[in-house]
C-alpha atoms as a PDB file:
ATOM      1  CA  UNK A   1       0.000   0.000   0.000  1.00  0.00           C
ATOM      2  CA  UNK A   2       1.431   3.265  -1.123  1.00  0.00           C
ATOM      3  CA  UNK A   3       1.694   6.267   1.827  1.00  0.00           C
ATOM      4  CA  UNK A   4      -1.484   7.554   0.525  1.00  0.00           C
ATOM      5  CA  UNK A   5      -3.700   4.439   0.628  1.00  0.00           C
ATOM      6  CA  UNK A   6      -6.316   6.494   2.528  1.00  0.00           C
ATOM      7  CA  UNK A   7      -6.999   8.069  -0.700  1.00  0.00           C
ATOM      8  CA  UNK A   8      -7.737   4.597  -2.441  1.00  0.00           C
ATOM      9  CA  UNK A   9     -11.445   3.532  -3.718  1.00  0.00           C
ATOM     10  CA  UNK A  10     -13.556   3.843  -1.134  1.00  0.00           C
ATOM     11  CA  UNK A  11     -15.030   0.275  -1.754  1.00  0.00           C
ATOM     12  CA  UNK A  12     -11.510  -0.759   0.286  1.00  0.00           C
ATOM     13  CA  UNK A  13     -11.903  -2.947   3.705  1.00  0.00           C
ATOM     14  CA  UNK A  14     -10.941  -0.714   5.822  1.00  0.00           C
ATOM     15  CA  UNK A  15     -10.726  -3.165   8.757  1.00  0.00           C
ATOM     16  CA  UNK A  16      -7.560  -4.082   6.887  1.00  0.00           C
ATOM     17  CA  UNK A  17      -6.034  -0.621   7.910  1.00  0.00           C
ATOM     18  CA  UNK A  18      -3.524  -0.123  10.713  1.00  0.00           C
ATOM     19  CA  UNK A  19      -4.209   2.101  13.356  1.00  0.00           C
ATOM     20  CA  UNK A  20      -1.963   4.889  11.845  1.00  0.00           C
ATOM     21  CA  UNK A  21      -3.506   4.720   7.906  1.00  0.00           C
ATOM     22  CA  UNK A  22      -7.150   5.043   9.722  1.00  0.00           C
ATOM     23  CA  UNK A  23      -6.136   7.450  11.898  1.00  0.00           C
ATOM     24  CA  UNK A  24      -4.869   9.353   8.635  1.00  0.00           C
ATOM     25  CA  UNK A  25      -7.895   8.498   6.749  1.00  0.00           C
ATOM     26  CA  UNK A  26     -10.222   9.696   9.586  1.00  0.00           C
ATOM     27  CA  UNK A  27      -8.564  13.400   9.436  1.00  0.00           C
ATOM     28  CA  UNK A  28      -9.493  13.622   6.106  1.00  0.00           C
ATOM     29  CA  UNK A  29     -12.693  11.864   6.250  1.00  0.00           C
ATOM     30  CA  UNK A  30     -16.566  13.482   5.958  1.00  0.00           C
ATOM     31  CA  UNK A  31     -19.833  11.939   5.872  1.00  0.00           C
ATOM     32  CA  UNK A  32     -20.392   8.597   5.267  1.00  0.00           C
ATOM     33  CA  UNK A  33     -16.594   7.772   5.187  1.00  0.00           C
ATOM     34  CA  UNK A  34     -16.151   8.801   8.345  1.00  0.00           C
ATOM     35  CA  UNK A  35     -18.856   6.630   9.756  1.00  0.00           C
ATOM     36  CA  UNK A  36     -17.021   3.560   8.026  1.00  0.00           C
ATOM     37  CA  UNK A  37     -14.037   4.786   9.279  1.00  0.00           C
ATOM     38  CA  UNK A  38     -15.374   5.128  13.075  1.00  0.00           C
ATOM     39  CA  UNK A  39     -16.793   1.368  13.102  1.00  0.00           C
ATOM     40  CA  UNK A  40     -13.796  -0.105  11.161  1.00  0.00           C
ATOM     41  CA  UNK A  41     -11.557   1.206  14.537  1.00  0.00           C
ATOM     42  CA  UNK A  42     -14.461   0.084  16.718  1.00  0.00           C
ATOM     43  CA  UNK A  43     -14.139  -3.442  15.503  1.00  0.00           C
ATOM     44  CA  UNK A  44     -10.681  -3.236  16.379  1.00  0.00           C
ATOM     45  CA  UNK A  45     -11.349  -2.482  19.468  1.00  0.00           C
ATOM     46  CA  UNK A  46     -13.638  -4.721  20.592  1.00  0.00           C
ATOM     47  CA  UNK A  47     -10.934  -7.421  19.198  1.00  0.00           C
ATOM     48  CA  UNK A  48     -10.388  -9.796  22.197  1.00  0.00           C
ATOM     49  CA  UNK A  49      -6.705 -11.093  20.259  1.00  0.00           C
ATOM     50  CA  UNK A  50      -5.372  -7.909  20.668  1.00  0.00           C
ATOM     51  CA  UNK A  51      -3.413  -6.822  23.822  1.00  0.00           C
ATOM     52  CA  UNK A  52      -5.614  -4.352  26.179  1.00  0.00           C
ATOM     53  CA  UNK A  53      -3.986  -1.573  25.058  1.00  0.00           C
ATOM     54  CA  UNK A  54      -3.824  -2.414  21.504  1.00  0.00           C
ATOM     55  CA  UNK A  55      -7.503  -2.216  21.674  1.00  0.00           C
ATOM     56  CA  UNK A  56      -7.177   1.372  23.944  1.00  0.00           C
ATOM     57  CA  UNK A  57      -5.569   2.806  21.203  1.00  0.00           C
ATOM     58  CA  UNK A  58      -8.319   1.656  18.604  1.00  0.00           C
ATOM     59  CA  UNK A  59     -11.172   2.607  21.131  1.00  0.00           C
ATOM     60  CA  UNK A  60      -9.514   5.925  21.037  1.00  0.00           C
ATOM     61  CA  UNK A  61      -9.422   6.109  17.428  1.00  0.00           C
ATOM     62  CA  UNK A  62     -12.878   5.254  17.036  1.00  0.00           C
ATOM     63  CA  UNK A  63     -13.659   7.565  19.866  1.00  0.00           C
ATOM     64  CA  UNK A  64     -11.852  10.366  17.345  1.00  0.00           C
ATOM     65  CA  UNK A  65     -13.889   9.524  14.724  1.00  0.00           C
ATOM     66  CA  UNK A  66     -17.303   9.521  16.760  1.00  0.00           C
ATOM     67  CA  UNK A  67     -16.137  13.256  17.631  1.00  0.00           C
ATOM     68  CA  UNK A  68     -15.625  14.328  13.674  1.00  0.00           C
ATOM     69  CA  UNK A  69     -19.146  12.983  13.197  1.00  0.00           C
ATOM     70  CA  UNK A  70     -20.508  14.897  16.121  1.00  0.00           C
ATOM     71  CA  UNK A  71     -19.084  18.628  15.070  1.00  0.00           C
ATOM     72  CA  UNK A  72     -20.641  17.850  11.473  1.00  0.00           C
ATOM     73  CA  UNK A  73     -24.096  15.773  12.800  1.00  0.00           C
ATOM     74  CA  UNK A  74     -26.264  17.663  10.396  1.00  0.00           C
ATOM     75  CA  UNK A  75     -30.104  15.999  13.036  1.00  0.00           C
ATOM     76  CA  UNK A  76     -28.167  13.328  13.782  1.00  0.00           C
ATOM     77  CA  UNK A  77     -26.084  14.889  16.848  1.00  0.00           C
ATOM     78  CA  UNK A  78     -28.080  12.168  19.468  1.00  0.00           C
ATOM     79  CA  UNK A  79     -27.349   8.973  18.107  1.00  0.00           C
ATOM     80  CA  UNK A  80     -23.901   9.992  17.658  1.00  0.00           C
ATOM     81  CA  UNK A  81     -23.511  11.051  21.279  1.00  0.00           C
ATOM     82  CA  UNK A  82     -25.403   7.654  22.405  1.00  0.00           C
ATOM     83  CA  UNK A  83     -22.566   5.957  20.179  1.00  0.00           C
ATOM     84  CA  UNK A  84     -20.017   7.744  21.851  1.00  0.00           C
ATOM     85  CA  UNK A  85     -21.395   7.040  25.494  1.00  0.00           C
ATOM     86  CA  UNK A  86     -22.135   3.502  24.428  1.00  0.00           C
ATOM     87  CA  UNK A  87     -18.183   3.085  23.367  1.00  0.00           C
ATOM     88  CA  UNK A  88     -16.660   4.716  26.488  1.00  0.00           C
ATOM     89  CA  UNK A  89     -19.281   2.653  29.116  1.00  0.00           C
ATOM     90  CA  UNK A  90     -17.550  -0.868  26.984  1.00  0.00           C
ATOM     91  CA  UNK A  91     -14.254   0.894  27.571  1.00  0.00           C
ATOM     92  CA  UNK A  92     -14.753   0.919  30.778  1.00  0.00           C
ATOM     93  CA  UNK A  93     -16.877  -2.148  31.631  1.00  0.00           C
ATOM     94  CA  UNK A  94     -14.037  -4.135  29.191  1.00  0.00           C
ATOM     95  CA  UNK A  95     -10.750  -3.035  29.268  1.00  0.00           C
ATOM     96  CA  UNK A  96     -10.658  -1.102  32.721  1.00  0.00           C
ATOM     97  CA  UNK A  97      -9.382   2.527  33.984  1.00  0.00           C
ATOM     98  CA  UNK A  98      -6.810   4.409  31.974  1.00  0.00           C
ATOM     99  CA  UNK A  99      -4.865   4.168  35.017  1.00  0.00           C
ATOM    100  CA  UNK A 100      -2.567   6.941  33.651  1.00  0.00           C
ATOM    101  CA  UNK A 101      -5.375   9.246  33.469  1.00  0.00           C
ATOM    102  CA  UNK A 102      -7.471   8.186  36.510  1.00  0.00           C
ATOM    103  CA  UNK A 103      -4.640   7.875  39.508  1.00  0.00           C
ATOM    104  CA  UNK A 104      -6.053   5.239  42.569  1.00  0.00           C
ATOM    105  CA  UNK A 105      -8.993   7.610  43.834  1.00  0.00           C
ATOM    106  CA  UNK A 106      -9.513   9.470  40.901  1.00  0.00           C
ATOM    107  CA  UNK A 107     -12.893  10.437  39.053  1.00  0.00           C
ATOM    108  CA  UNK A 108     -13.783   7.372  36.784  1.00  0.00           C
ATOM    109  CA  UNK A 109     -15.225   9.524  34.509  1.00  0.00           C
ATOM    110  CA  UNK A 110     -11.631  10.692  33.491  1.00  0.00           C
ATOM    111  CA  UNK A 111     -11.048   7.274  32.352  1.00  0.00           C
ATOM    112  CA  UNK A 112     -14.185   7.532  29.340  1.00  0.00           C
ATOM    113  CA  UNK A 113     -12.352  10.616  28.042  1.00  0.00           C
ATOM    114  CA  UNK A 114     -10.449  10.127  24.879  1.00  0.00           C
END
């Protein structure tokens, strides 16, 4: 794949991405390309072969690309906000406390923040 394979057909699998190309891809992406792009990194995520932070880093991703969608939700601003919420609860509930960002005592709430 060349350096610009985020700029391929848009029929491509983008569940074949790395983190890094998607991560490019979702920068430049709008509309319904961004959507792809935001459940693509979910998958990822929810990936139980990765290692827990593997899967961090992709929850974060797709956590990116929920936020794109939300600043240009054209009506559709509350289901992309119950996507988000839904996304940081399985963080949470799955893979555990950032415990970078949420220190022994600490708000839990810091840990659902991308």
């Amino acid at each position: 794949m060349s350096s610009d394979g985020h700029q391929e057909e848009p029929g491509r699998d983008l569940s074949t991405w790395t983190l890094d190309q998607l991560q490019t891809f979702i920068h430049d992406a709008r509309g319904q390309q961004l959507g792809t792009a935001r459940v693509a990194a979910q998958g990822q995520a929810h990936n139980s072969s990765r290692p827990r932070e593997a899967r961090r880093q992709w929850a974060k991703l797709s956590l990116l690309g929920n936020g794109r969608m939300l600043d240009n939700a054209e009506g559709r601003s509350a289901r992309v906000a119950q996507q988000d919420f839904m996304l940081r609860m399985w963080v949470i509930d799955r893979l555990g406390p950032d415990n970078r960002r949420c220190p022994p005592g600490g708000s839990p709430s810091a840990t659902s923040r991308p």
